[in-house]
C-alpha atoms as a PDB file:
ATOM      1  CA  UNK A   1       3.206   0.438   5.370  1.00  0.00           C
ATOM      2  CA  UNK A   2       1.966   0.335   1.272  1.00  0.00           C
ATOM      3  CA  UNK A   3      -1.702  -0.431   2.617  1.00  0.00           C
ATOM      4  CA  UNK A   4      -1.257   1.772   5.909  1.00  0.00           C
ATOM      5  CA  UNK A   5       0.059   4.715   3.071  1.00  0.00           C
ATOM      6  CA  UNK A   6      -3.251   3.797   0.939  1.00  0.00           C
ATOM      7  CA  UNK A   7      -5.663   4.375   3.317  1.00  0.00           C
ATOM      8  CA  UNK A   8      -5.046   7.737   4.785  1.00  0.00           C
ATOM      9  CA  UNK A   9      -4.504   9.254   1.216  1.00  0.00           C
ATOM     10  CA  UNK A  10      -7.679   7.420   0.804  1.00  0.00           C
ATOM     11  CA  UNK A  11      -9.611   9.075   3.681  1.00  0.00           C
ATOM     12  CA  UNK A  12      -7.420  12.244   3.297  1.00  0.00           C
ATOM     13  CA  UNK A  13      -9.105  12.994   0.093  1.00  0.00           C
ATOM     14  CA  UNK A  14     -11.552  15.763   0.273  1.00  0.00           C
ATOM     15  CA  UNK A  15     -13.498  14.515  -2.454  1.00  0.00           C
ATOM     16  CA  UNK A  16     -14.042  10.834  -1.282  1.00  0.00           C
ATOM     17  CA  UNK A  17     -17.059   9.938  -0.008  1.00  0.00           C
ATOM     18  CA  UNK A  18     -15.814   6.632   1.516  1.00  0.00           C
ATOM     19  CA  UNK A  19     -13.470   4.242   1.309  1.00  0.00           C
ATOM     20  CA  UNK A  20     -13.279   0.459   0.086  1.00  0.00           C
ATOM     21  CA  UNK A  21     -10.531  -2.080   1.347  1.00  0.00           C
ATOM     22  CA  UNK A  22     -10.232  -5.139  -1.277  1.00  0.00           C
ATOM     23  CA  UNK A  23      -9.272  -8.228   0.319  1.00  0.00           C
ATOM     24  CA  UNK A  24      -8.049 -11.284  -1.424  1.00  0.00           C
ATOM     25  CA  UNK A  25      -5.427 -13.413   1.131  1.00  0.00           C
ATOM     26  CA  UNK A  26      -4.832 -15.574   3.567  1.00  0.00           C
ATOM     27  CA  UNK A  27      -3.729 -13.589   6.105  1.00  0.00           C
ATOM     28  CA  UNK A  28      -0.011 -13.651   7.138  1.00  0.00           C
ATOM     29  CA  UNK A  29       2.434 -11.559  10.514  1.00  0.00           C
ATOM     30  CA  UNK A  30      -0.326 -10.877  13.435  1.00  0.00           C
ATOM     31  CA  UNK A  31       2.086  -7.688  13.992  1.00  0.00           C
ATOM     32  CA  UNK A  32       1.573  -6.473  10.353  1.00  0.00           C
ATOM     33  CA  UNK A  33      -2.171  -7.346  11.222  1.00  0.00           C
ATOM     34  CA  UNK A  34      -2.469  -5.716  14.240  1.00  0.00           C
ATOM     35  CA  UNK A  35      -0.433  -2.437  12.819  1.00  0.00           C
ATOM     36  CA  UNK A  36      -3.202  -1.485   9.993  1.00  0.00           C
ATOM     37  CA  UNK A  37      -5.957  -3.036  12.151  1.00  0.00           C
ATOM     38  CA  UNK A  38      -5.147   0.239  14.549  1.00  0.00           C
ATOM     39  CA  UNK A  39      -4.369   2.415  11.699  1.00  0.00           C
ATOM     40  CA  UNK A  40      -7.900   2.129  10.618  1.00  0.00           C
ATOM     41  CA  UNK A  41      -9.331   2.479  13.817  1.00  0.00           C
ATOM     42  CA  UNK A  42      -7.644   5.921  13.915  1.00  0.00           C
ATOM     43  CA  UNK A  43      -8.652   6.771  11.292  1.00  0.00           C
ATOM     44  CA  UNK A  44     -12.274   5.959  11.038  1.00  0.00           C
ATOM     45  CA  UNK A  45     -11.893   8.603  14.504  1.00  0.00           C
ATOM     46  CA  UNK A  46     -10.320  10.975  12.635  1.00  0.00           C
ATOM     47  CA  UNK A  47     -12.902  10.793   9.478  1.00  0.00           C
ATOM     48  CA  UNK A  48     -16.094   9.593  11.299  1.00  0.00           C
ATOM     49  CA  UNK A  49     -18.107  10.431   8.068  1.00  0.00           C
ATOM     50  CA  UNK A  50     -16.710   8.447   5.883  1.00  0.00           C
ATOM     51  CA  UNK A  51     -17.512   4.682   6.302  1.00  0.00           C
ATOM     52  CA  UNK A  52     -14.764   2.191   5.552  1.00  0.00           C
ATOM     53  CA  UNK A  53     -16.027  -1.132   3.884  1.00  0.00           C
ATOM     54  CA  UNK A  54     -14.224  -4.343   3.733  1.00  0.00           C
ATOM     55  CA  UNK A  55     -14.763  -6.395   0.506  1.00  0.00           C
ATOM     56  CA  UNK A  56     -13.408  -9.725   0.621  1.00  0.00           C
ATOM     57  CA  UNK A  57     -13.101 -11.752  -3.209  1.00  0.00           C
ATOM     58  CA  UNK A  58     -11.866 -15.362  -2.792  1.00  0.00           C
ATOM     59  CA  UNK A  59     -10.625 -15.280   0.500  1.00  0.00           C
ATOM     60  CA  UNK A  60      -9.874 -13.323   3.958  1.00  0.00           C
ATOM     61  CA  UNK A  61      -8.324 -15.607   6.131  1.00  0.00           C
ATOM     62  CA  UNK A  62      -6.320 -15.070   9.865  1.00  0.00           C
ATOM     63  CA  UNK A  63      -4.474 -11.839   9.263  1.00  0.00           C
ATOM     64  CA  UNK A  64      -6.263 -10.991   6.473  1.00  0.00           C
ATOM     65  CA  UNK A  65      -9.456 -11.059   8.121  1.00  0.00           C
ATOM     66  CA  UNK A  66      -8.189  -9.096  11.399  1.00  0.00           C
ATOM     67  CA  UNK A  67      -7.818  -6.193   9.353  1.00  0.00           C
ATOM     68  CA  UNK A  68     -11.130  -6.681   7.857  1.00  0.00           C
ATOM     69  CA  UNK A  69     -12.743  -6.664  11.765  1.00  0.00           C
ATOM     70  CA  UNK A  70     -11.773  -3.261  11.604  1.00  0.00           C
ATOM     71  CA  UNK A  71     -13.948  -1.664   8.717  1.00  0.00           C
ATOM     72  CA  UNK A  72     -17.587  -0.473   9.183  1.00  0.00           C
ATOM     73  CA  UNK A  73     -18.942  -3.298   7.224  1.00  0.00           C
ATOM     74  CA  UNK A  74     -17.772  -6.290   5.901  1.00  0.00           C
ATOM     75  CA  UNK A  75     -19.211  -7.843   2.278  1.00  0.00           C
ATOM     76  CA  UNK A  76     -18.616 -10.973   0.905  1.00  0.00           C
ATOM     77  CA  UNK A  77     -19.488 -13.283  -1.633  1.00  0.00           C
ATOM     78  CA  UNK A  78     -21.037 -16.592  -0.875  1.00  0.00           C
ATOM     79  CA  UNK A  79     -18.148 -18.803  -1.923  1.00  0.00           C
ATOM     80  CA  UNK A  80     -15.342 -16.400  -0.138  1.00  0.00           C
ATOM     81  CA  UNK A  81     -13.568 -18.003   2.480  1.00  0.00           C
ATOM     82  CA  UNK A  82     -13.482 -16.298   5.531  1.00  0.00           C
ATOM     83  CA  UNK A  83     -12.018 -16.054   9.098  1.00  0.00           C
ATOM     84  CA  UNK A  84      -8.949 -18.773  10.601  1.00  0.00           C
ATOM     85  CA  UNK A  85      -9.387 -16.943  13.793  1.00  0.00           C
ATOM     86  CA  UNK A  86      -6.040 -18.902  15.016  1.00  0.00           C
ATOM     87  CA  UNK A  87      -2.763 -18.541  15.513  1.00  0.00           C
ATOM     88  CA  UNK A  88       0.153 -21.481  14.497  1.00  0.00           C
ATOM     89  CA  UNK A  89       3.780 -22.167  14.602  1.00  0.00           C
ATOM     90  CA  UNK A  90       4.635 -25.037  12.496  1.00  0.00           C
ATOM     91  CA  UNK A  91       7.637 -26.935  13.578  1.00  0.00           C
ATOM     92  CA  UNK A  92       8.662 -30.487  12.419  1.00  0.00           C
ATOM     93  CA  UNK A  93      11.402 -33.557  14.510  1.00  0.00           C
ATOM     94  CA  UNK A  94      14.109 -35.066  12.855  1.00  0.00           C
ATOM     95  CA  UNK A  95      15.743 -36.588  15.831  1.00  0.00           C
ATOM     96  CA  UNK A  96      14.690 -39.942  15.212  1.00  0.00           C
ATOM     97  CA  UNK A  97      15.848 -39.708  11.875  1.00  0.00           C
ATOM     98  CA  UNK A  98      18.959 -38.262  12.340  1.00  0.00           C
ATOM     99  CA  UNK A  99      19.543 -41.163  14.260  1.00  0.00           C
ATOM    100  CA  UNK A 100      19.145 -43.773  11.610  1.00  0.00           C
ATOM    101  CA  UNK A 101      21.193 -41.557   9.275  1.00  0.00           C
ATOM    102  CA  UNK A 102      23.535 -41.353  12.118  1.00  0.00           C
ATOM    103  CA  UNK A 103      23.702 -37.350  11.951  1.00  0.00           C
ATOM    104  CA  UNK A 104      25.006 -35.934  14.691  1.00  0.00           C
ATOM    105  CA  UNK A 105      23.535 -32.901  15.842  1.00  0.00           C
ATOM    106  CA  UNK A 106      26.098 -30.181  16.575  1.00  0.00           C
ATOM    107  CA  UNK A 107      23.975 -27.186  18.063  1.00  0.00           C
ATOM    108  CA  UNK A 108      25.656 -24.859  20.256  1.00  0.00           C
ATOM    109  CA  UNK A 109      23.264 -22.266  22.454  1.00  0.00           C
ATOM    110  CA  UNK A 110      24.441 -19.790  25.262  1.00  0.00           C
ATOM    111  CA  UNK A 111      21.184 -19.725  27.149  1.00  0.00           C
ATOM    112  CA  UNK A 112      19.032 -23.007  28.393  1.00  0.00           C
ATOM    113  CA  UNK A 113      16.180 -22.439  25.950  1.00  0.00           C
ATOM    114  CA  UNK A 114      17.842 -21.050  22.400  1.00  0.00           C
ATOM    115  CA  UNK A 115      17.612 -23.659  20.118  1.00  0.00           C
ATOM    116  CA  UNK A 116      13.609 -24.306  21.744  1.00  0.00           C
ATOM    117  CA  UNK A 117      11.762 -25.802  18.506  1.00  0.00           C
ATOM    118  CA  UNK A 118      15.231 -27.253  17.327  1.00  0.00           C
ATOM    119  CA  UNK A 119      13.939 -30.238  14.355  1.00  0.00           C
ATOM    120  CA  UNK A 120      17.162 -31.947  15.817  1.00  0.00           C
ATOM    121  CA  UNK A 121      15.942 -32.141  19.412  1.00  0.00           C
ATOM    122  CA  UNK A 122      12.852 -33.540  21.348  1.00  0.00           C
ATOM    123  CA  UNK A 123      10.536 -30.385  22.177  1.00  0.00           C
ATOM    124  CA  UNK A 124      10.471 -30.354  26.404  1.00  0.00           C
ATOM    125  CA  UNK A 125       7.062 -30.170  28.617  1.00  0.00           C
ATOM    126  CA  UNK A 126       8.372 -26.784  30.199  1.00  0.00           C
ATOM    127  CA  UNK A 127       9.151 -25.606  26.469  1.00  0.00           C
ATOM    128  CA  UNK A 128       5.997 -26.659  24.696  1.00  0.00           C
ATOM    129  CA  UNK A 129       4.244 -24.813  27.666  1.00  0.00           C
ATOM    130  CA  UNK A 130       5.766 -21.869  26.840  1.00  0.00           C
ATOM    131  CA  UNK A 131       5.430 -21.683  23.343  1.00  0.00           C
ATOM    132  CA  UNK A 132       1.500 -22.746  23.643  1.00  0.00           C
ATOM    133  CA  UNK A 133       1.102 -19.780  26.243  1.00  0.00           C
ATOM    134  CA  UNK A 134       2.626 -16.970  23.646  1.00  0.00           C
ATOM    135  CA  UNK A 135       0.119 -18.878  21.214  1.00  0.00           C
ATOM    136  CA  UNK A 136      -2.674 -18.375  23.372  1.00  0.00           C
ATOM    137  CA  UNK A 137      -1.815 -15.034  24.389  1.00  0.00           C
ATOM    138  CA  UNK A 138      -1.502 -13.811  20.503  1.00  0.00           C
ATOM    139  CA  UNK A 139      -4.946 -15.691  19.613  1.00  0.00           C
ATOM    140  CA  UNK A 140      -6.284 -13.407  22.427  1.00  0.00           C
ATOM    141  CA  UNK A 141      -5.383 -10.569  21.040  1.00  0.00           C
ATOM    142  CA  UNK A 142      -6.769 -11.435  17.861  1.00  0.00           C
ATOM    143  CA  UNK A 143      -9.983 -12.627  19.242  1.00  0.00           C
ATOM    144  CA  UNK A 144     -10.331  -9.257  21.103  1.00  0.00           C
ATOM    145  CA  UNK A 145      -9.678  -7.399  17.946  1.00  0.00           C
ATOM    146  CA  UNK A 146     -12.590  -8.940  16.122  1.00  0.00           C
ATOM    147  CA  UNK A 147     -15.281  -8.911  19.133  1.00  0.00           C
ATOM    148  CA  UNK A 148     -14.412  -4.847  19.364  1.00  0.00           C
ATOM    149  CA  UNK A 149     -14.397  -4.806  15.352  1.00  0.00           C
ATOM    150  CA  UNK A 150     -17.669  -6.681  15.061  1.00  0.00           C
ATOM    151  CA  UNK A 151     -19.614  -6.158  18.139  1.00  0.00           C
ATOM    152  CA  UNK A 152     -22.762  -7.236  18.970  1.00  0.00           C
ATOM    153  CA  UNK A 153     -23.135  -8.648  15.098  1.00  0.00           C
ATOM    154  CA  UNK A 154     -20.975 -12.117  16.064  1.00  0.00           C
ATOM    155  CA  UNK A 155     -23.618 -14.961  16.942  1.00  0.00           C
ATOM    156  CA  UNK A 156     -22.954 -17.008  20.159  1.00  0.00           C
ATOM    157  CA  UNK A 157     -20.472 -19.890  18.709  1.00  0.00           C
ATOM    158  CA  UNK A 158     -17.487 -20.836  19.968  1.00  0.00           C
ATOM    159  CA  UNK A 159     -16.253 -22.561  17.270  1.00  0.00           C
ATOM    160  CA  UNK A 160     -16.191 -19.086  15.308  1.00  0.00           C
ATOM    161  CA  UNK A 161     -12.788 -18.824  16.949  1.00  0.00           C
ATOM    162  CA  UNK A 162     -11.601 -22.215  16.550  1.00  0.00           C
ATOM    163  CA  UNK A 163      -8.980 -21.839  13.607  1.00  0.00           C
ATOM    164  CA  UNK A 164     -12.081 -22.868  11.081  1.00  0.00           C
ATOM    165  CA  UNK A 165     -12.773 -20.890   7.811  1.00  0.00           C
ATOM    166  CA  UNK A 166     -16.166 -20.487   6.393  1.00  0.00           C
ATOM    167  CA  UNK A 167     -18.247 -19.809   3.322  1.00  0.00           C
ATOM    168  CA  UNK A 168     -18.982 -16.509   2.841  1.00  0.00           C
ATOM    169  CA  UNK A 169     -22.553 -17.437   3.306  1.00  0.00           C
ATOM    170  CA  UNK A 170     -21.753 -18.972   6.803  1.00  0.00           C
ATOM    171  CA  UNK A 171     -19.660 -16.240   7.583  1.00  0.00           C
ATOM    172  CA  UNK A 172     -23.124 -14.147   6.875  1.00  0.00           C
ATOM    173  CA  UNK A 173     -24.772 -16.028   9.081  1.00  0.00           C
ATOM    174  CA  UNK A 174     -21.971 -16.080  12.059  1.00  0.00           C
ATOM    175  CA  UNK A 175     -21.986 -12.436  12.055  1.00  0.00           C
ATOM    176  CA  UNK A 176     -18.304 -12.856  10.629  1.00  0.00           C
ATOM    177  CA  UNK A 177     -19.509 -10.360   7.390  1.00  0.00           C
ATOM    178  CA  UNK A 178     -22.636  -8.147   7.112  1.00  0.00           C
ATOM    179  CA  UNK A 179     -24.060  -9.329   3.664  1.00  0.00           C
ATOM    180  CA  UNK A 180     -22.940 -10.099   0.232  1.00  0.00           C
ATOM    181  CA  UNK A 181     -21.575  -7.793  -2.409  1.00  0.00           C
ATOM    182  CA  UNK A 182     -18.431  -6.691  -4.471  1.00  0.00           C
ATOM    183  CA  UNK A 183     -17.047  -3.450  -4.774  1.00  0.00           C
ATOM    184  CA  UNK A 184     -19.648  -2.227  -7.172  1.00  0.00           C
ATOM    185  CA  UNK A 185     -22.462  -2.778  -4.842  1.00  0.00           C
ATOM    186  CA  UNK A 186     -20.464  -1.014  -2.240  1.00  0.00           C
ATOM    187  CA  UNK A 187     -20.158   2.252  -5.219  1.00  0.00           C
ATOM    188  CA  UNK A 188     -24.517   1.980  -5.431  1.00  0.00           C
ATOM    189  CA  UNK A 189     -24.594   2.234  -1.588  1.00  0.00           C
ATOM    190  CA  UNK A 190     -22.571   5.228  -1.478  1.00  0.00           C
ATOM    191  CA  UNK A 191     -24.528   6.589  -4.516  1.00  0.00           C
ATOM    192  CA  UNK A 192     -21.258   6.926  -6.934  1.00  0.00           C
ATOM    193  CA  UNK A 193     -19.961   5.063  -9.777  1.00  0.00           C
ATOM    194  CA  UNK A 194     -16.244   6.923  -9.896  1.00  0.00           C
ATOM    195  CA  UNK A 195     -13.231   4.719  -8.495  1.00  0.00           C
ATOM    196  CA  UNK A 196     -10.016   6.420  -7.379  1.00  0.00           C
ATOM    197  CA  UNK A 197      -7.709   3.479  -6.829  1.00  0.00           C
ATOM    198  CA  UNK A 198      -5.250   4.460  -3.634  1.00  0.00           C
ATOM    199  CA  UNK A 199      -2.729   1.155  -3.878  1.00  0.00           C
ATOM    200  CA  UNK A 200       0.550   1.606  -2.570  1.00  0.00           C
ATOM    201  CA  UNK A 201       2.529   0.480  -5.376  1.00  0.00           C
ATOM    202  CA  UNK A 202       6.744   0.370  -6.383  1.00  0.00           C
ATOM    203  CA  UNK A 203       8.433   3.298  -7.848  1.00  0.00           C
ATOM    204  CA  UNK A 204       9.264   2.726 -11.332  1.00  0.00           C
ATOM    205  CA  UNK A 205      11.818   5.243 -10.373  1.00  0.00           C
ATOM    206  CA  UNK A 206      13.554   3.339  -7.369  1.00  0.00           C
ATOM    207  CA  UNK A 207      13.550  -0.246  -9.318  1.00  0.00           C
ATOM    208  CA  UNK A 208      15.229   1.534 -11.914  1.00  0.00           C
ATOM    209  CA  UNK A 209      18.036   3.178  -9.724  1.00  0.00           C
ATOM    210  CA  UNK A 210      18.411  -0.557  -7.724  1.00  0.00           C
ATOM    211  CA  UNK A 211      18.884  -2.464 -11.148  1.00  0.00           C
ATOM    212  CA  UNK A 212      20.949   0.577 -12.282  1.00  0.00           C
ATOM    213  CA  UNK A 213      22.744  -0.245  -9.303  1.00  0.00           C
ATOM    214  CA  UNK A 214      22.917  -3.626  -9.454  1.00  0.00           C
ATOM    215  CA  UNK A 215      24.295  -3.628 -13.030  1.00  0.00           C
ATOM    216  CA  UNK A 216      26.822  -0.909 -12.091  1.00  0.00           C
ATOM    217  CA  UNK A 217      28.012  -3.625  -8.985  1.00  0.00           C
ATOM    218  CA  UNK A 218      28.695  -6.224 -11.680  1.00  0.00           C
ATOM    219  CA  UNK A 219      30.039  -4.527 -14.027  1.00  0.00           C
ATOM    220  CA  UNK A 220      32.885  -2.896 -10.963  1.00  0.00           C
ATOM    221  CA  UNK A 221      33.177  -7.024  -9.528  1.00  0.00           C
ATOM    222  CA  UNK A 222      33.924  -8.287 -13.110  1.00  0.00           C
ATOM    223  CA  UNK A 223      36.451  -5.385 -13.988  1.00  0.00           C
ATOM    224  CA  UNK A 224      38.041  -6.120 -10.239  1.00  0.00           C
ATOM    225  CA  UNK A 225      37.745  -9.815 -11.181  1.00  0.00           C
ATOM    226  CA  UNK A 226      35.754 -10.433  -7.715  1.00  0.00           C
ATOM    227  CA  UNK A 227      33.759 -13.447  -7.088  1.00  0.00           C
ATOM    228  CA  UNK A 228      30.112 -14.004  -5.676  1.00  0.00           C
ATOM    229  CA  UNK A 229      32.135 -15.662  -2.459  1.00  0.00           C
ATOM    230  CA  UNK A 230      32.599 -12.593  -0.365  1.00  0.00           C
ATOM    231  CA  UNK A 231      31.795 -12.908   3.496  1.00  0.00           C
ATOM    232  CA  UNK A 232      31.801 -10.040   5.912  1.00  0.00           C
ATOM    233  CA  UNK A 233      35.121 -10.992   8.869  1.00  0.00           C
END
């Protein structure tokens, strides 16, 4: 929502002449992803003068570089690390040790498949199936996102949608980013040196008020003499 919020006051503003996105991360929710991927796809519609470019630092990885897919152009430099076109679900299986440490697993499900991807329990064929389908089906979407984002600039490679990162250079080269720059090369290209920085960031206001709060909550439990141990019945 904070980046989302950023970039229409961005574009709203009648006296920008276009708008930067500064990436530096390693991605994170495909939903989140997928939410300001289409937010900026409306709104490069809406404002189809002004040219959105993505500038990626250190790194624009899975998510991060989803969102990126979406800009105009892409910059890099040539040690960023770019793409993790994948999606995972890390999961681990204690059963075995449980075993030894004679732990006795106590789940209780209503419903054949809740505890799927239980660390207690071996993972079924019919459940693995399942859960590598949903992967598949999410990498899908992802991999559609960046062949409408980038177009006819991604080289012929299947491996560009393997799960592997690259060097920004390589990523140059893959068709992954259009060249190499920062967001001072970006300001030259529009023919502007003035920055109006759009970040989303906390009201000083609203921490305030929540550790007002938080204080005031204390001070009631002490005076009460309540403890930390209260549970909702």
């Amino acid at each position: 929502d904070d980046i989302i919020s950023g970039l229409t006051d961005a574009f709203e503003a009648k006296n920008s002449k276009a708008v930067v996105l500064r990436i530096n991360s390693p991605g994170g929710s495909p939903v989140q992803s997928a939410y300001v991927y289409e937010a900026i796809k409306q709104l490069r519609i809406k404002y189809p003068n002004k040219k959105l470019y993505a500038v990626i630092t250190d790194l624009g990885a899975s998510g991060a570089y989803y969102i990126a897919a979406a800009a105009d152009q892409i910059y890099v430099s040539p040690a960023s690390l770019v793409g993790s076109i994948g999606v995972v679900m890390q999961g681990f299986g204690l059963q075995e040790l449980t075993k030894k440490l004679g732990v006795e697993d106590r789940t209780m499900t209503a419903g054949q498949h809740k505890a799927i991807m239980s660390p207690f329990s071996p993972v079924s064929a019919e459940e693995k199936a399942h859960v590598q389908k949903m992967l598949d089906t999410i990498h899908q979407q992802f991999i559609t996102a960046v062949k409408q984002g980038r177009g006819q600039r991604l080289k012929e490679d299947p491996q560009i949608f393997s799960g592997l990162f690259w060097t920004g250079q390589q990523a140059v080269e893959l068709g992954l980013a259009d060249g190499f720059g920062s967001v001072k090369t970006v300001n030259k290209m529009v023919g502007t040196d003035e920055q109006v920085d759009y970040t989303q960031g906390a009201n000083p206001m609203d921490n305030f008020i929540r550790k007002l709060g938080a204080s005031m909550g204390e001070t009631i439990a002490s005076k009460l003499e309540l403890n930390n141990d209260l549970t909702l019945r």
